[in-house]
N, C-alpha and C. Protein backbone atom coordinates (compact mmCIF):
# COMPACT_ATOMS: atom_id res chain seq x y z
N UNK A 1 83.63 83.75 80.64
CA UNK A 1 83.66 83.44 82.06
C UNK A 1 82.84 84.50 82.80
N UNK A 2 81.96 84.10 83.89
CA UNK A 2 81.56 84.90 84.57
C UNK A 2 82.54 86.10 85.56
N UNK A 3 82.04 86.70 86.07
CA UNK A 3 82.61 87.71 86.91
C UNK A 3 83.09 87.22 87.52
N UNK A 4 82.08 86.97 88.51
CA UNK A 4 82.24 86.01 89.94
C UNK A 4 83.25 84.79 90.14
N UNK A 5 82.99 84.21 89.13
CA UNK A 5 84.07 83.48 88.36
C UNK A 5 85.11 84.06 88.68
N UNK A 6 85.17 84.59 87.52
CA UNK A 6 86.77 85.38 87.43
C UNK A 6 86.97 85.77 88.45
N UNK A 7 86.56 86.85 89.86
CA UNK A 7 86.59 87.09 90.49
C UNK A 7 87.56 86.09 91.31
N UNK A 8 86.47 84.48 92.14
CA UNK A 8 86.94 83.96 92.93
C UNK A 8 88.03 83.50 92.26
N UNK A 9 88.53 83.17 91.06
CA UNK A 9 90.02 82.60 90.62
C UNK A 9 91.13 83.59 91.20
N UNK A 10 91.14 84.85 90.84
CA UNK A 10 91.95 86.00 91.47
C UNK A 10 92.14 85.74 92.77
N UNK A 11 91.05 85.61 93.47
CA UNK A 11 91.01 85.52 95.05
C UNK A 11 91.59 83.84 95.58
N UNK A 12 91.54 83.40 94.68
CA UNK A 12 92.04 81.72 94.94
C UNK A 12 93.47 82.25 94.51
N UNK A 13 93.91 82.97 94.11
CA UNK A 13 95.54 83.38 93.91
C UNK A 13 95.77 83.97 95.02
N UNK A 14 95.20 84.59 95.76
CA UNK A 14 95.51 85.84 96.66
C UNK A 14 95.33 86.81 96.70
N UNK A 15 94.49 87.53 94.83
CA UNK A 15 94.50 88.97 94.75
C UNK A 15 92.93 89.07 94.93
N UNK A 16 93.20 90.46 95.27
CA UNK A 16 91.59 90.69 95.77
C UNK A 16 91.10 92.56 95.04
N UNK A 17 90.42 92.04 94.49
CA UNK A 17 90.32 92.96 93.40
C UNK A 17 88.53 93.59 93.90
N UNK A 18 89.17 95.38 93.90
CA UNK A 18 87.53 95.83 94.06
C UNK A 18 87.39 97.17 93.40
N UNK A 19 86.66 97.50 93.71
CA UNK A 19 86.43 98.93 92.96
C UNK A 19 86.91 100.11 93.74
N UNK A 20 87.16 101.27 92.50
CA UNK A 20 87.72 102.35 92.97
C UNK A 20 87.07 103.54 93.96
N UNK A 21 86.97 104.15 94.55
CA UNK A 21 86.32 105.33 95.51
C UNK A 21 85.05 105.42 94.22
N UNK A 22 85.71 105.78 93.37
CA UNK A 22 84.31 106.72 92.56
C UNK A 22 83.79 105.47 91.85
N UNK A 23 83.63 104.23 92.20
CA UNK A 23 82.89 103.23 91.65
C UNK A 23 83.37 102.99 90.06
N UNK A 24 84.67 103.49 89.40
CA UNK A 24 84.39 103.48 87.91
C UNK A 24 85.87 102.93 87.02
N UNK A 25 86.58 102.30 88.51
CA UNK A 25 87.80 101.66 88.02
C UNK A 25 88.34 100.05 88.79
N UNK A 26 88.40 99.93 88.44
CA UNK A 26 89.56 98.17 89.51
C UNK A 26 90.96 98.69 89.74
N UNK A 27 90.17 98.35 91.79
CA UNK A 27 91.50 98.91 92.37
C UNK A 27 92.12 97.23 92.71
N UNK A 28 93.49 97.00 92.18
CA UNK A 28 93.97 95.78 92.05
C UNK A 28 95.40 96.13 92.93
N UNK A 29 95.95 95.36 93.73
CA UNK A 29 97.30 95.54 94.17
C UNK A 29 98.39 95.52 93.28
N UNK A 30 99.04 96.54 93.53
CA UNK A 30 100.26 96.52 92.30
C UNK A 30 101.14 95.59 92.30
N UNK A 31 101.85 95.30 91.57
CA UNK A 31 102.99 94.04 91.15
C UNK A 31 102.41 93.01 91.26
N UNK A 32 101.07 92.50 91.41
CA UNK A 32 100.97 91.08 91.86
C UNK A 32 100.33 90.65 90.61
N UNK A 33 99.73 90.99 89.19
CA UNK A 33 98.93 90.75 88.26
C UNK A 33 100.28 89.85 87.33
N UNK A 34 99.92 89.08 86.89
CA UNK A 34 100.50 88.54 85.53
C UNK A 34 99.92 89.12 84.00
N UNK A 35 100.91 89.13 83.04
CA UNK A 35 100.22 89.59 81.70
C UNK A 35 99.11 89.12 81.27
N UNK A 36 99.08 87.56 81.53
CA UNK A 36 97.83 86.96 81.47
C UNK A 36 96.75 87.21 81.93
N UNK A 37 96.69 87.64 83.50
CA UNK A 37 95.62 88.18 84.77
C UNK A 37 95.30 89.50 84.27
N UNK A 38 96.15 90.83 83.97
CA UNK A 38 96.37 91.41 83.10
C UNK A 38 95.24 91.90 81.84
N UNK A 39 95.69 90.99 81.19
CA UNK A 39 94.41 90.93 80.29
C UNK A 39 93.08 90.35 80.18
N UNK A 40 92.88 89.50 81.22
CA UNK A 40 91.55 88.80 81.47
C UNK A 40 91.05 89.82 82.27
N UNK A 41 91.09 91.05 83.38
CA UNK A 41 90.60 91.94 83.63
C UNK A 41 90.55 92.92 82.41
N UNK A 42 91.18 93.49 81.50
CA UNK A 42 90.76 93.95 80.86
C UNK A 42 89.24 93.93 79.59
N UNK A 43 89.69 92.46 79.29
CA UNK A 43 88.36 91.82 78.59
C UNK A 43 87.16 91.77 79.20
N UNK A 44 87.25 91.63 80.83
CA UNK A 44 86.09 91.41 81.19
C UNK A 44 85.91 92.79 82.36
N UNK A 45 87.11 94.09 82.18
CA UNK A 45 85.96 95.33 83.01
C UNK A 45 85.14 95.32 83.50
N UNK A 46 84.27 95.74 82.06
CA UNK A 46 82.89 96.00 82.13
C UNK A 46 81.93 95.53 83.13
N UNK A 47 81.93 94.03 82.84
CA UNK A 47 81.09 92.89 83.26
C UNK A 47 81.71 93.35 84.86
N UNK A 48 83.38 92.67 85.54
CA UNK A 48 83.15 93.47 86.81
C UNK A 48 83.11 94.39 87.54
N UNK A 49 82.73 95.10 86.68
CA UNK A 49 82.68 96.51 87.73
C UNK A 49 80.95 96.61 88.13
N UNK A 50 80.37 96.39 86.96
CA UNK A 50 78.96 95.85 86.94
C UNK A 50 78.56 94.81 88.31
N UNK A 51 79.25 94.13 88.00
CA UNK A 51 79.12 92.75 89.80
C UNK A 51 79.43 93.24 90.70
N UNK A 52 80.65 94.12 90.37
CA UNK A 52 81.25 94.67 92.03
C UNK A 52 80.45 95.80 92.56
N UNK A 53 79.52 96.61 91.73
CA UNK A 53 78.36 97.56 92.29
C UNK A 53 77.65 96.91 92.49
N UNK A 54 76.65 95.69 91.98
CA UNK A 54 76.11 94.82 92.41
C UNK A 54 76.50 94.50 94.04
N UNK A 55 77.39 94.12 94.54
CA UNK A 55 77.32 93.49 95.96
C UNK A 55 77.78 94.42 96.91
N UNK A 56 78.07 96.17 96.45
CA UNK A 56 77.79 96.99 97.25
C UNK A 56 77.22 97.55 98.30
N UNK A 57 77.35 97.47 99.38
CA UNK A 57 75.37 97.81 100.27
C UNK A 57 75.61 98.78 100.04
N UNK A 58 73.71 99.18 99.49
CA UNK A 58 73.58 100.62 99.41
C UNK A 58 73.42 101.41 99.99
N UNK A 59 73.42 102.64 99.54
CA UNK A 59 73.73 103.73 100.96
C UNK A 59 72.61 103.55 102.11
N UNK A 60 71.47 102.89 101.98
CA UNK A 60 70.85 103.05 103.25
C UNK A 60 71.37 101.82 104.36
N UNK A 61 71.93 100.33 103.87
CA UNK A 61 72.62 99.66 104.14
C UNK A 61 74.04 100.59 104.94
N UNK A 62 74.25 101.48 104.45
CA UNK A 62 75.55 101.78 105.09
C UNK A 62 75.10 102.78 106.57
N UNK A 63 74.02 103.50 105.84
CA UNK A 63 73.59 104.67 106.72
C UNK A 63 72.77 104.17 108.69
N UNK A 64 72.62 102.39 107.87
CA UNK A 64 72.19 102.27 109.24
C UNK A 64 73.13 102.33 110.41
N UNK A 65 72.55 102.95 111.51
CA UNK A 65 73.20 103.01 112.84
C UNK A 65 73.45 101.78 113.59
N UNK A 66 74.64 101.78 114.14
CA UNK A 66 74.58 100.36 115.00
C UNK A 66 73.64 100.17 116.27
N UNK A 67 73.73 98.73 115.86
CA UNK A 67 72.67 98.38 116.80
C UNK A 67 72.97 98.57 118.53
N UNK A 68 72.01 99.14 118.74
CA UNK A 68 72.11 99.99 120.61
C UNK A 68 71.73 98.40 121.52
N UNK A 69 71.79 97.56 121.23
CA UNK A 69 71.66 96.38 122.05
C UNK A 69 72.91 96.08 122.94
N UNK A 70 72.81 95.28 124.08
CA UNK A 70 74.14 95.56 124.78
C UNK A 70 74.45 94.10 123.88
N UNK A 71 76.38 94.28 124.75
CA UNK A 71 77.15 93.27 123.73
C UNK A 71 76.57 91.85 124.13
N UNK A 72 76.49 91.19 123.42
CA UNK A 72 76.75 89.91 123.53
C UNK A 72 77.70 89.26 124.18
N UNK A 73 77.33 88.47 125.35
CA UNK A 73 78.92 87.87 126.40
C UNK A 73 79.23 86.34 125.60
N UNK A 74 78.75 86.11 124.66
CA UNK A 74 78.78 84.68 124.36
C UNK A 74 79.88 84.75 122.93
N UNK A 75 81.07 85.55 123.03
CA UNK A 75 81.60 85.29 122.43
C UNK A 75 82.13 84.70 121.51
N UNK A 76 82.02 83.46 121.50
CA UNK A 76 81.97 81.82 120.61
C UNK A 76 80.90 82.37 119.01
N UNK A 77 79.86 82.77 119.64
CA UNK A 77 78.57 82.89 119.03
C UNK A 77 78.64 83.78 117.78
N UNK A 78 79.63 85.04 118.72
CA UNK A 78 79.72 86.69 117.69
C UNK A 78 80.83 85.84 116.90
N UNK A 79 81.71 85.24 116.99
CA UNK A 79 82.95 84.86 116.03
C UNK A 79 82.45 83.57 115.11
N UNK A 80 81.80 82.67 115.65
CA UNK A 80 80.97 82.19 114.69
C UNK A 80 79.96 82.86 113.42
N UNK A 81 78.98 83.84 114.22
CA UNK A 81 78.47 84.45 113.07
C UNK A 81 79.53 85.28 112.21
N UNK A 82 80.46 85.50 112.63
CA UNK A 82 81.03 86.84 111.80
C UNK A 82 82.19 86.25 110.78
N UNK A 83 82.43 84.58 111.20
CA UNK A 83 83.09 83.85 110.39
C UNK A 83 82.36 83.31 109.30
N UNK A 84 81.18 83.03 109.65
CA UNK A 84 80.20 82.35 108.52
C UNK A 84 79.87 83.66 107.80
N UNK A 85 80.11 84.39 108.33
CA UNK A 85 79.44 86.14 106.78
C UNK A 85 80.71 85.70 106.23
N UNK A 86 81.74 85.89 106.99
CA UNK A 86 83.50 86.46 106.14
C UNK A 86 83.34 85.34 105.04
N UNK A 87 83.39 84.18 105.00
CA UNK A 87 84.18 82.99 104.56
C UNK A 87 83.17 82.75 103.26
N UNK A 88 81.87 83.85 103.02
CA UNK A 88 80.96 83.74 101.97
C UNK A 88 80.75 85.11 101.17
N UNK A 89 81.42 86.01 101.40
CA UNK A 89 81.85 87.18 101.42
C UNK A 89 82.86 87.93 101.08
N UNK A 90 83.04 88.26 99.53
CA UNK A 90 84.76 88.71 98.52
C UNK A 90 84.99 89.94 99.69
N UNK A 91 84.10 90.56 99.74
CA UNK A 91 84.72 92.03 99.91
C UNK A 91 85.29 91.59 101.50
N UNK A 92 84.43 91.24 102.36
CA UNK A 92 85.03 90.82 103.24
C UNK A 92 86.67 89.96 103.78
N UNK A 93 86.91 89.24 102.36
CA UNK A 93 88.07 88.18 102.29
C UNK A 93 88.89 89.34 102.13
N UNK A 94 88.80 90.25 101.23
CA UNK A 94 89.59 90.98 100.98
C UNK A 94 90.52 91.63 101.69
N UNK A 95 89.45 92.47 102.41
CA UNK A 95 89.41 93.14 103.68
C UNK A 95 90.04 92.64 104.73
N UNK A 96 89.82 91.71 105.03
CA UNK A 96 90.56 90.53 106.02
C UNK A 96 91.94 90.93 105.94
N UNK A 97 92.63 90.45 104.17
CA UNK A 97 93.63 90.54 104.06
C UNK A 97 94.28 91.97 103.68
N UNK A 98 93.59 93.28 104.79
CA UNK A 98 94.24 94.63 103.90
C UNK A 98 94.04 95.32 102.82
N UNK A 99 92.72 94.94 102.19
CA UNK A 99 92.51 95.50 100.94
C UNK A 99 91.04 96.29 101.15
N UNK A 100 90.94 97.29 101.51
CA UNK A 100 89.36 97.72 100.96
C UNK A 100 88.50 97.69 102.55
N UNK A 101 87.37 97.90 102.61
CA UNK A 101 86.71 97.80 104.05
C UNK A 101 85.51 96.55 103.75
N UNK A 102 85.41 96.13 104.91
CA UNK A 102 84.68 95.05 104.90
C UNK A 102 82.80 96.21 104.15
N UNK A 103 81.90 94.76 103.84
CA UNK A 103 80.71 95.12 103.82
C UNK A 103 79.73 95.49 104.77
N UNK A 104 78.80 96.29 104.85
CA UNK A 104 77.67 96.85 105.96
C UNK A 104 77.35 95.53 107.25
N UNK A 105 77.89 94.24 106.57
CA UNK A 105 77.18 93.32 107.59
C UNK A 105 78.86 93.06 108.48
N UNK A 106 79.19 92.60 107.48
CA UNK A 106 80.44 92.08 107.82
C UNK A 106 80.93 93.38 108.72
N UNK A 107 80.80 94.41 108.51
CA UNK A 107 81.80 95.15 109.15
C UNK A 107 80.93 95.54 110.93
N UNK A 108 79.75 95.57 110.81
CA UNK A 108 78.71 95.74 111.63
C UNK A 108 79.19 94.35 112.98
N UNK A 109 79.33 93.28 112.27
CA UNK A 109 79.36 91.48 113.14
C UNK A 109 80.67 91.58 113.53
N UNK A 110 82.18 92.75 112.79
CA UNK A 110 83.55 92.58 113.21
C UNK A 110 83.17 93.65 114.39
N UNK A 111 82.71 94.43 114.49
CA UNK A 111 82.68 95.53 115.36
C UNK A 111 82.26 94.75 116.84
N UNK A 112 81.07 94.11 117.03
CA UNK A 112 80.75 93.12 117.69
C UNK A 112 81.72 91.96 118.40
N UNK A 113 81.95 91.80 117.40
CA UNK A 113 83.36 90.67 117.76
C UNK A 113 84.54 91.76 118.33
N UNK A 114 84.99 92.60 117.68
CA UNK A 114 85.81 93.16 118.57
C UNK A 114 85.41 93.64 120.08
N UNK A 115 84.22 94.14 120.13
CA UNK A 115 83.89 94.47 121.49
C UNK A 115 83.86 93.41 122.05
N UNK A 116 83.73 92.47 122.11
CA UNK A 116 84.07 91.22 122.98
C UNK A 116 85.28 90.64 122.87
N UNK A 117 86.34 90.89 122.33
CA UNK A 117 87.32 90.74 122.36
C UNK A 117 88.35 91.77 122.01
N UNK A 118 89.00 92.22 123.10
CA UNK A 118 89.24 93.55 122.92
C UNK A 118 90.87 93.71 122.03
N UNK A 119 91.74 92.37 122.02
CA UNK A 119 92.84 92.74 121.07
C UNK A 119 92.27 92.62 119.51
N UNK A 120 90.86 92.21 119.17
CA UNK A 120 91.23 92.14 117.62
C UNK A 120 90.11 93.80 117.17
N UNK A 121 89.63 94.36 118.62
CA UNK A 121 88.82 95.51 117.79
C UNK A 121 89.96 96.78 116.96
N UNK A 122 89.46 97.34 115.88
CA UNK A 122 90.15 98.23 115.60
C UNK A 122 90.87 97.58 114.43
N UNK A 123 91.26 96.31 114.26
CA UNK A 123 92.23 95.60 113.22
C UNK A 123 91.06 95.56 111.61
């Protein structure tokens, strides 16, 4: 099975599985794995930890500064774009649900969206 694969099945359960600070472990929520889930991350490590550096942005991706443009008043627009990144986007789903920080885009389009809507900035 592919990663990604494997990946979205986990995430079609609920678990949302990413990598550790130092890039070199799977940080998985505790109690929620089955023996089965269990061992299908083990067999296939390698392979995701490999994918999950893969869809990393890299540090210059991270290093960029936000954009100095004023906000956007069209609200509708910023929650549209920032729903169409999330809903195509693991690390982001994740994140959503408490696990991990969103990606360089995703987190860049929530920032946005929060400034135009001021109860969801900061969440």
């Amino acid at each position: 099975m592919k990663p990604a694969d494997l990946l979205s099945t986990f995430e079609s359960a609920g678990i949302c599985i990413n990598l550790s600070a130092d890039g070199q472990r799977l940080s998985v929520p505790a109690g929620v794995l089955t023996d089965a889930q269990r061992e299908q991350l083990r067999q296939h490590k390698a392979a995701i930890i490999s994918h999950l550096k893969k869809q990393q942005p890299s540090s210059n991706e991270m290093a960029e500064p936000a954009p100095t443009s004023p906000v956007p008043t069209d609200w509708q627009a910023v929650r549209d774009a920032y729903y169409s990144h999330h809903y195509g986007c693991p690390t982001c789903i994740c994140a959503g649900r408490g696990y991990g920080l969103r990606c360089g885009t995703g987190a860049s389009l929530w920032a946005a969206y929060g400034a135009i809507n001021p109860p969801f900035a900061g969440r």
